[in-house]
C-alpha atoms as a PDB file:
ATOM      1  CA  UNK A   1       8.073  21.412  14.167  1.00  0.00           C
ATOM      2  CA  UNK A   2       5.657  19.720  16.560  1.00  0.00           C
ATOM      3  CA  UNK A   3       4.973  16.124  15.673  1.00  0.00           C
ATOM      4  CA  UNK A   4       1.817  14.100  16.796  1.00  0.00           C
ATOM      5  CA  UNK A   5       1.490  10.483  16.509  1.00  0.00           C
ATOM      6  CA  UNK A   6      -1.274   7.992  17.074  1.00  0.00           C
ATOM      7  CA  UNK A   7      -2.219   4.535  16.735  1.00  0.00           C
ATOM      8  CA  UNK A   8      -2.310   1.488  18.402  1.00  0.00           C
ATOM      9  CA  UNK A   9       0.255  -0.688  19.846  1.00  0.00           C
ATOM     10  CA  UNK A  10       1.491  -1.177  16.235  1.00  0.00           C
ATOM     11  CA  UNK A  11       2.110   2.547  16.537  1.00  0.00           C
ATOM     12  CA  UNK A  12       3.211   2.339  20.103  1.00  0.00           C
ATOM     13  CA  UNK A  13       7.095   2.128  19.713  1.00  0.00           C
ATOM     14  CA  UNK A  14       9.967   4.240  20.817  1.00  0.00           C
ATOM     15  CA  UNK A  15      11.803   4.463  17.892  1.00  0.00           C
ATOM     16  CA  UNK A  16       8.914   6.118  15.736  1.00  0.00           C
ATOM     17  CA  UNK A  17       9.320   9.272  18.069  1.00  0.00           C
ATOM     18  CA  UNK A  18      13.063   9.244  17.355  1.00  0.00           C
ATOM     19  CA  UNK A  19      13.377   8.950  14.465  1.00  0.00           C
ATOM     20  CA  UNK A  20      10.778  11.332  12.742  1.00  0.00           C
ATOM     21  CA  UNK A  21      12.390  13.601  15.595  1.00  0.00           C
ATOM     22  CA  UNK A  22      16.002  13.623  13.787  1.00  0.00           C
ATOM     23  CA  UNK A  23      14.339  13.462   9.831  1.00  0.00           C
ATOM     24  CA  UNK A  24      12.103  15.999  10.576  1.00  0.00           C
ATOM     25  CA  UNK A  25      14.443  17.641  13.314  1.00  0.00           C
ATOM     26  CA  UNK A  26      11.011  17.996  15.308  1.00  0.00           C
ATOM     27  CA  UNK A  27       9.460  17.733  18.958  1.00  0.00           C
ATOM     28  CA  UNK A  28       7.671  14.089  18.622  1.00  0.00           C
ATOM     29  CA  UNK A  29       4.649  12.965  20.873  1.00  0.00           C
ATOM     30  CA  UNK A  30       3.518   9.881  20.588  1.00  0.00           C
ATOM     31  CA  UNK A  31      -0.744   9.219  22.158  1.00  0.00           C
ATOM     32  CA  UNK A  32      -0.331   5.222  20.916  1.00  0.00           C
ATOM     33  CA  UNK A  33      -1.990   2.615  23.166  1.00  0.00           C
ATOM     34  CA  UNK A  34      -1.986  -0.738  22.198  1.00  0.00           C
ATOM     35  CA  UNK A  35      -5.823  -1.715  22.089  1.00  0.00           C
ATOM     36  CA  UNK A  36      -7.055   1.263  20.978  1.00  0.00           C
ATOM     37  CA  UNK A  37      -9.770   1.693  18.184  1.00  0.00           C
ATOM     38  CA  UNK A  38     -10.168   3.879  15.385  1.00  0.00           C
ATOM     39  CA  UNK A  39     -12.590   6.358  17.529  1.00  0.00           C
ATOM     40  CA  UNK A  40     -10.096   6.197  20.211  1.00  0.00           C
ATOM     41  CA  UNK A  41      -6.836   7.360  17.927  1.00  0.00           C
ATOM     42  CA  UNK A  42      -9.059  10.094  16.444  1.00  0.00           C
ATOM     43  CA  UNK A  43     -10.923  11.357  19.899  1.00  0.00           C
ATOM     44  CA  UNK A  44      -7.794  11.563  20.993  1.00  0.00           C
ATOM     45  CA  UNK A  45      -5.799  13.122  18.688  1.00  0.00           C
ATOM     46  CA  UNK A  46      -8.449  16.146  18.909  1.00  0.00           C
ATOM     47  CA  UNK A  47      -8.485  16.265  22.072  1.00  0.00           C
ATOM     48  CA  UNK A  48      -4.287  16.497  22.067  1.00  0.00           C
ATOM     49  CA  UNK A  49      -4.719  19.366  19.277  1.00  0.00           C
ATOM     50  CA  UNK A  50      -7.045  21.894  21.382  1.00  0.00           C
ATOM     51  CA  UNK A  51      -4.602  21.782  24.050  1.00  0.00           C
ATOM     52  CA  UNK A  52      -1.247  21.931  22.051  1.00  0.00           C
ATOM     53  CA  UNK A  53       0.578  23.318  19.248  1.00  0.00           C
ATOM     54  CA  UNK A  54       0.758  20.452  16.371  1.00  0.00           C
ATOM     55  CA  UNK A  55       2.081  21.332  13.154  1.00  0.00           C
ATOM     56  CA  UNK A  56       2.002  17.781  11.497  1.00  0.00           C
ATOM     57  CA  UNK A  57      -0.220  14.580  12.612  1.00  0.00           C
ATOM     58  CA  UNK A  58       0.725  10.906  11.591  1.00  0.00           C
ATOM     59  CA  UNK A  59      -1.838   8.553  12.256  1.00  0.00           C
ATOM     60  CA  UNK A  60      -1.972   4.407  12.055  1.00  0.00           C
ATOM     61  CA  UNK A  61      -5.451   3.200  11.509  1.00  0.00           C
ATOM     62  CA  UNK A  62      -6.149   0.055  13.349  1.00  0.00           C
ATOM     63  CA  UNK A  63      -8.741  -2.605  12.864  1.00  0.00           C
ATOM     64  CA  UNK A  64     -12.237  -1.577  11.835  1.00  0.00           C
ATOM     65  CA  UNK A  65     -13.845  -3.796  14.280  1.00  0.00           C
ATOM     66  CA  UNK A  66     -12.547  -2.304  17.412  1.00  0.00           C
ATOM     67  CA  UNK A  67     -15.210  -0.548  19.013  1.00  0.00           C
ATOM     68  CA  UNK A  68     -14.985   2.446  22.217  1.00  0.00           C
ATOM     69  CA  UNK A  69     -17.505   3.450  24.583  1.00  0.00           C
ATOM     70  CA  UNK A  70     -17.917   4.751  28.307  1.00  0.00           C
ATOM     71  CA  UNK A  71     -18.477   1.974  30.218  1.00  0.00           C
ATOM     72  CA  UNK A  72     -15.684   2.420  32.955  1.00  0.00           C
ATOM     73  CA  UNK A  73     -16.539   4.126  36.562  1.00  0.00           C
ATOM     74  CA  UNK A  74     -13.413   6.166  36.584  1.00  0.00           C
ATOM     75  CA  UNK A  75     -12.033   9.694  35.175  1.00  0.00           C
ATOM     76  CA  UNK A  76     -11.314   8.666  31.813  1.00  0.00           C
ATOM     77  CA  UNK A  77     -14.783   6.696  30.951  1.00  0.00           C
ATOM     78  CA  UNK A  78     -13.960   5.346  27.409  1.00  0.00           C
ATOM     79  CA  UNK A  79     -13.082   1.562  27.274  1.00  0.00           C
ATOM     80  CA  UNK A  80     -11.866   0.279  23.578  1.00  0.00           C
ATOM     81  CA  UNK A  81     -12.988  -3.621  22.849  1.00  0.00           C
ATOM     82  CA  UNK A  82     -13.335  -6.250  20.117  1.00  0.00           C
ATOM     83  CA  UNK A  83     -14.987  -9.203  19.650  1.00  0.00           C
ATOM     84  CA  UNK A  84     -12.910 -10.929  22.156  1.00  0.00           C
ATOM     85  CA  UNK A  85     -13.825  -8.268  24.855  1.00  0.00           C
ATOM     86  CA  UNK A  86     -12.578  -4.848  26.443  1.00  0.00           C
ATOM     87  CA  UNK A  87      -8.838  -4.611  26.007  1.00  0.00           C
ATOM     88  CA  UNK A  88      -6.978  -5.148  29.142  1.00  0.00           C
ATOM     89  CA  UNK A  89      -5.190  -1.995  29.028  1.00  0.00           C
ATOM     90  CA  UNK A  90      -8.514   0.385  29.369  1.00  0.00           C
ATOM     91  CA  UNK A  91     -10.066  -1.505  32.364  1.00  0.00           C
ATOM     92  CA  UNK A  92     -10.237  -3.970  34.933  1.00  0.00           C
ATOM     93  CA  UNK A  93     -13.023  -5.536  37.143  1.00  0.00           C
ATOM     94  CA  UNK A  94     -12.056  -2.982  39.635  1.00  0.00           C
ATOM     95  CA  UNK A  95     -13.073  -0.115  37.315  1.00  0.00           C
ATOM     96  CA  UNK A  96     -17.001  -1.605  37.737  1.00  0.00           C
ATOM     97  CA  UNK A  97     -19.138  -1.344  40.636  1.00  0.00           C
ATOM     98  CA  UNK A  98     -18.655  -5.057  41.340  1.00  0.00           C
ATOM     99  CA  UNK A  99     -17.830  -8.608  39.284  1.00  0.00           C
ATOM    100  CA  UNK A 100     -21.274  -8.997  38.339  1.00  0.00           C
ATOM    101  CA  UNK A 101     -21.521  -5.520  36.259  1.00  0.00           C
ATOM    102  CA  UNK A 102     -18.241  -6.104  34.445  1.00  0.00           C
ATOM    103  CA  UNK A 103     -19.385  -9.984  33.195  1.00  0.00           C
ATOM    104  CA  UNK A 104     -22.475  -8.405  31.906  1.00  0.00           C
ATOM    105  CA  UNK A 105     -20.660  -5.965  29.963  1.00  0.00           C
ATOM    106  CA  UNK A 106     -18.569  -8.806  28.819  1.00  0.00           C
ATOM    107  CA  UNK A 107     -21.646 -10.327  27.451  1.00  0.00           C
ATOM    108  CA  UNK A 108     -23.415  -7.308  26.191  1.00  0.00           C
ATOM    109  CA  UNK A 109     -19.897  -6.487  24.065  1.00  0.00           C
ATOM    110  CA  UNK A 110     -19.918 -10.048  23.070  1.00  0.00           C
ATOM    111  CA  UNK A 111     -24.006  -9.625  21.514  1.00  0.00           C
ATOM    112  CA  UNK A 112     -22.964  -6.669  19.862  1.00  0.00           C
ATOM    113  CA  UNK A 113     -20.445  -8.535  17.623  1.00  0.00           C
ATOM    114  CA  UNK A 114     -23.092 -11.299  17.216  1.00  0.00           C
ATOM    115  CA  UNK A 115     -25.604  -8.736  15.810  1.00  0.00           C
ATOM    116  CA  UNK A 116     -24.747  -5.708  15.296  1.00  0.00           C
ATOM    117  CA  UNK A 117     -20.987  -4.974  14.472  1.00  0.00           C
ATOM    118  CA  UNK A 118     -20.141  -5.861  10.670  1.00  0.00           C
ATOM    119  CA  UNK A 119     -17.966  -4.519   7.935  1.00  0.00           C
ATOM    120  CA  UNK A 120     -20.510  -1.839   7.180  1.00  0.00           C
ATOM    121  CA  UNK A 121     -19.056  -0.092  10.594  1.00  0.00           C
ATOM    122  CA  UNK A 122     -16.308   0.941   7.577  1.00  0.00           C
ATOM    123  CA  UNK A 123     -18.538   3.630   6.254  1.00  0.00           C
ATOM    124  CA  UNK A 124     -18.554   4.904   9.530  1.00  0.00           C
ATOM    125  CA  UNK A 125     -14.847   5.093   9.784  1.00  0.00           C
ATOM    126  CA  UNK A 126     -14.818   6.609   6.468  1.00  0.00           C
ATOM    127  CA  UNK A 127     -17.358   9.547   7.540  1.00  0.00           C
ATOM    128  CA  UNK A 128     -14.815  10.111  10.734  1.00  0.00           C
ATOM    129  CA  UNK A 129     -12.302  10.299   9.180  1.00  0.00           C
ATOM    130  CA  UNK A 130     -13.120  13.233   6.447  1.00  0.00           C
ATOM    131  CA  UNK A 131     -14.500  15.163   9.317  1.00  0.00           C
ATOM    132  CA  UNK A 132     -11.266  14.785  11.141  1.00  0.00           C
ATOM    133  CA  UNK A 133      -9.825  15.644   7.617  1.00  0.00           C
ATOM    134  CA  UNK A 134     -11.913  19.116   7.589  1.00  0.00           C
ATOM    135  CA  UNK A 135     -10.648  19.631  11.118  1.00  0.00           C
ATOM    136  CA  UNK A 136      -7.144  19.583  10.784  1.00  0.00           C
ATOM    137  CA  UNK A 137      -7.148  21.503   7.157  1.00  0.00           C
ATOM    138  CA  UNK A 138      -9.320  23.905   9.198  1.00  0.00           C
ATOM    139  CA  UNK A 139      -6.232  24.233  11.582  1.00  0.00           C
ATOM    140  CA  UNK A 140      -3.930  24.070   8.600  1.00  0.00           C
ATOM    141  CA  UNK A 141      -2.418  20.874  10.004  1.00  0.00           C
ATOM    142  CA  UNK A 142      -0.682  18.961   7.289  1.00  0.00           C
ATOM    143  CA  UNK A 143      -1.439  15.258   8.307  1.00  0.00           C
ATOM    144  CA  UNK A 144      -0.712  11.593   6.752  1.00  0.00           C
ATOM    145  CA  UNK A 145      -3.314   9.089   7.701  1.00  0.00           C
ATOM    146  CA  UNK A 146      -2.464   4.977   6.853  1.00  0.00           C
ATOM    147  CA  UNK A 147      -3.484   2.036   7.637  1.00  0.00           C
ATOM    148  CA  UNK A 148      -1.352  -0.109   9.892  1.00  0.00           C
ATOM    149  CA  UNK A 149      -2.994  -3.842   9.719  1.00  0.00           C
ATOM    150  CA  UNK A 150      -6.553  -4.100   8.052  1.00  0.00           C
ATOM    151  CA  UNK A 151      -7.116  -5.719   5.191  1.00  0.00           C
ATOM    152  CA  UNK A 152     -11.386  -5.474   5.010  1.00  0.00           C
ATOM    153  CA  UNK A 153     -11.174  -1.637   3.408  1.00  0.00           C
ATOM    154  CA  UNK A 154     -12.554  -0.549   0.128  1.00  0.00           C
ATOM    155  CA  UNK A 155     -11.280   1.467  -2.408  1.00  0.00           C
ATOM    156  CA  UNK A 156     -12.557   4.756  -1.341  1.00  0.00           C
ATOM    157  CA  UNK A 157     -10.486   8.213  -2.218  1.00  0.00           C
ATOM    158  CA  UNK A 158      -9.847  10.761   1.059  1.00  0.00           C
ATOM    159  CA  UNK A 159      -8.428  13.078  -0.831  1.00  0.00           C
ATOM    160  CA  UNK A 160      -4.486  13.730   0.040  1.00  0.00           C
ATOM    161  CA  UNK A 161      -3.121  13.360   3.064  1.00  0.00           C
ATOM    162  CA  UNK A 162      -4.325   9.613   3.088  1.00  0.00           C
ATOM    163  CA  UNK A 163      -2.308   6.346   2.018  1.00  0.00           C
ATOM    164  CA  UNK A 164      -4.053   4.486   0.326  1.00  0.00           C
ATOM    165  CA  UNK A 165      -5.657   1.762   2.420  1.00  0.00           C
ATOM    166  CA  UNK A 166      -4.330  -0.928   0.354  1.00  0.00           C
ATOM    167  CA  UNK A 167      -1.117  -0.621   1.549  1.00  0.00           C
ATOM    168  CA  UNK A 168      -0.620  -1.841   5.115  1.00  0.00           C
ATOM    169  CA  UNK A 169       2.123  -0.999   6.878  1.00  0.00           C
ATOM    170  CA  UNK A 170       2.626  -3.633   9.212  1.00  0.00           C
ATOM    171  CA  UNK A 171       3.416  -5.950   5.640  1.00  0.00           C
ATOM    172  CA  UNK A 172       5.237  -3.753   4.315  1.00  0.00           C
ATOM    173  CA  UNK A 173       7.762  -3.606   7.296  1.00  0.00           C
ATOM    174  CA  UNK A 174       7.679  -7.446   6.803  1.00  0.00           C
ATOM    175  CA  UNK A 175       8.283  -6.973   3.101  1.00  0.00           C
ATOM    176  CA  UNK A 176      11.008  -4.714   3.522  1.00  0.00           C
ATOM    177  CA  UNK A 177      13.362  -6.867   6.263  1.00  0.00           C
ATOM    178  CA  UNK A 178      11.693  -5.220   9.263  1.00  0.00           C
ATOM    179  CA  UNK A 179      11.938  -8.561  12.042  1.00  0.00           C
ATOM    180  CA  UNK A 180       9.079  -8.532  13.950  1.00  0.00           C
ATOM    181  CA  UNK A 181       8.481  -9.510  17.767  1.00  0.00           C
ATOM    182  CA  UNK A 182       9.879 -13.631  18.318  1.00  0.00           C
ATOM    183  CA  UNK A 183       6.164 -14.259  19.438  1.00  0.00           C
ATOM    184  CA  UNK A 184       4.245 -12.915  16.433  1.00  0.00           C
ATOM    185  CA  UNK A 185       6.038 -14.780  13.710  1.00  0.00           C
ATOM    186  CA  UNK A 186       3.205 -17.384  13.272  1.00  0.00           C
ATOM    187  CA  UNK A 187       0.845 -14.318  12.844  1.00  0.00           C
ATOM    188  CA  UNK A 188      -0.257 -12.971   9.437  1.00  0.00           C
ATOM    189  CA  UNK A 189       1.750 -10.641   8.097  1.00  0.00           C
ATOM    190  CA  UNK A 190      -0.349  -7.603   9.051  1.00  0.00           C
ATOM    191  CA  UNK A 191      -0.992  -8.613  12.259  1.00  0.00           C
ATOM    192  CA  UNK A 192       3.148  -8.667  13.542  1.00  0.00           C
ATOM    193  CA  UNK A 193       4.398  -5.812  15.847  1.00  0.00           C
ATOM    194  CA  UNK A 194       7.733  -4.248  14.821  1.00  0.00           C
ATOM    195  CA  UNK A 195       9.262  -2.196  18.097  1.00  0.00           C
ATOM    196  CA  UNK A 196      13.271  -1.751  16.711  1.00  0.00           C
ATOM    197  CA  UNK A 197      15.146   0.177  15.274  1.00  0.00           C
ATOM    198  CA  UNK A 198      14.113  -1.196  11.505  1.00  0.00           C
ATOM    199  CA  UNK A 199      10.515   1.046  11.549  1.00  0.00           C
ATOM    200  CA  UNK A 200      12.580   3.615  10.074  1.00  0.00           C
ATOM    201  CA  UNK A 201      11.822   1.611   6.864  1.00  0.00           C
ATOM    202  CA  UNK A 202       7.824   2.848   7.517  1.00  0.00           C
ATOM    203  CA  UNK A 203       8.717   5.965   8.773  1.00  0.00           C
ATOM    204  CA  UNK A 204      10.872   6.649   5.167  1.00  0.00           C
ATOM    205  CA  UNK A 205       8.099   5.694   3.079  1.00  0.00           C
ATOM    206  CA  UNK A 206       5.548   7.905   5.210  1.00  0.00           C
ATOM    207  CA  UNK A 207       7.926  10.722   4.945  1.00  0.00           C
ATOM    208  CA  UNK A 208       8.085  10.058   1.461  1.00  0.00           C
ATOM    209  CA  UNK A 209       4.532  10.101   0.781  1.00  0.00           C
ATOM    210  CA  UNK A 210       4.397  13.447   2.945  1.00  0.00           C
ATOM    211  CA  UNK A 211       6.963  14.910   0.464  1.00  0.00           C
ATOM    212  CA  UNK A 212       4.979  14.371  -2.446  1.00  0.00           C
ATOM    213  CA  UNK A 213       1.131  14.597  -1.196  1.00  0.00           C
ATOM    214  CA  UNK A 214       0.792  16.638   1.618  1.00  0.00           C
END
C-alpha cells in the first residue's frame, strides 16, 4: 500500500511515516512543510498523485487564514503567508529582485489581511476541498481528511472520508497524554506541535476512523 501524507509542520514529523508504515505495513511519504496553507497541502498533494502510485491519502488541514500565491522569482513560485507575513521556509529576500520588492510584498500581504482575508475564505476551503474529494474518488483513492489546529470551522458535512472538523487533532494529542514540544506549552492547546513517538495516539484514532468510514 502506498501512503501519502500532508500537512503542515503539525503534520511534519517522523514518526507519522513510521508508524502508519508498520499498521498499515505500507510505503509512507510524507509532502508536510511547516508553514504551509490549505491550497498548498492540496496543490500539492495533486501534484504528488499524477506522478505516483497512491492508494490512500491522509491529510491535516491547517489554519484557514494561511494564504499561497506566486510571488517568489525562483522554480517553485508559490510562497504560503499569514497575517504575520510569508513563512520563512518558502522565501527569503534573496528570492526577490532586490530588498525593496520583498518589503512591498510584506506590506501588500499585510493589506490583504486588513481588508480582504476573513472567515468567509472558509467557504472557499470548503469548495476545494469537495473538488479534491471528486478527484481522488475519481482515482478511487480512499482518503481521510482532518483538521489539525483550527477552531473557526462550521458544521458543514463532506461526506465520508472527512473528520469532522470539530475535532482537532492537535487537542486531542494533548487530551490523550501526547507531551508536546518544551517551547509550546504556554500555547493553546491546538496550537502545540507533537514530534515523538506518542502521535501514534492520532494516528490510532485516524486509522480507526478509516476502518469504519472510508
Amino acid at each position: 500500500m502506498n501512503v501519502l501524507l500532508n500537512g503542515c509542520s503539525f503534520m511534519d514529523s517522523y514518526y507519522y511515516g513510521k508508524h502508519f508504515n508498520r499498521l498499515l505495513n505500507a510505503t509512507t511519504v510524507n509532502l508536510a512543510k511547516p508553514g504551509s496553507c490549505n491550497r498548498r497541502i492540496i496543490r500539492t498533494t495533486v501534484d504528488y498523485i499524477e506522478q505516483n502510485p497512491v492508494d490512500l491519502v491522509i491529510l491535516g488541514l491547517t489554519f484557514y487564514d494561511r494564504q499561497e500565491s506566486p510571488m517568489a522569482n525562483k522554480a517553485d513560485p508559490w510562497v504560503s503567508y499569514n497575517s504575520q507575513g510569508m513563512q520563512a521556509v518558502f522565501s527569503n529576500p534573496e528570492d526577490f529582485l532586490h530588498i525593496t520588492e520583498h518589503k512591498l510584498l510584506g506590506d501588500y500581504i499585510l493589506s490583504r489581511y486588513r481588508y480582504d482575508i476573513n472567515e468567509h475564505y472558509l467557504d472557499a476551503l470548503y469548495l476545494d476541498l469537495k473538488m479534491l474529494a471528486a478527484y481522488l474518488r475519481e482515482k478511487s483513492i480512499k482518503f481521510c481528511i482532518f483538521n489539525t489546529c483550527d477552531r473557526h470551522h462550521r458544521v458543514v458535512d463532506l461526506g465520508p472520508g472527512f473528520i469532522p472538523f470539530s475535532f482537532i487533532g492537535n487537542e486531542y494529542l494533548e487530551q490523550n497524554g501526547s507531551i508536546c514540544m518544551e517551547q509550546d506549552q504556554d500555547l493553546p492547546l491546538n496550537a502545540r506541535h507533537h514530534y515523538g513517538e506518542d502521535v501514534i495516539i492520532l494516528v490510532k484514532r485516524l486509522l480507526e476512523y478509516i476502518d469504519n468510514n472510508v
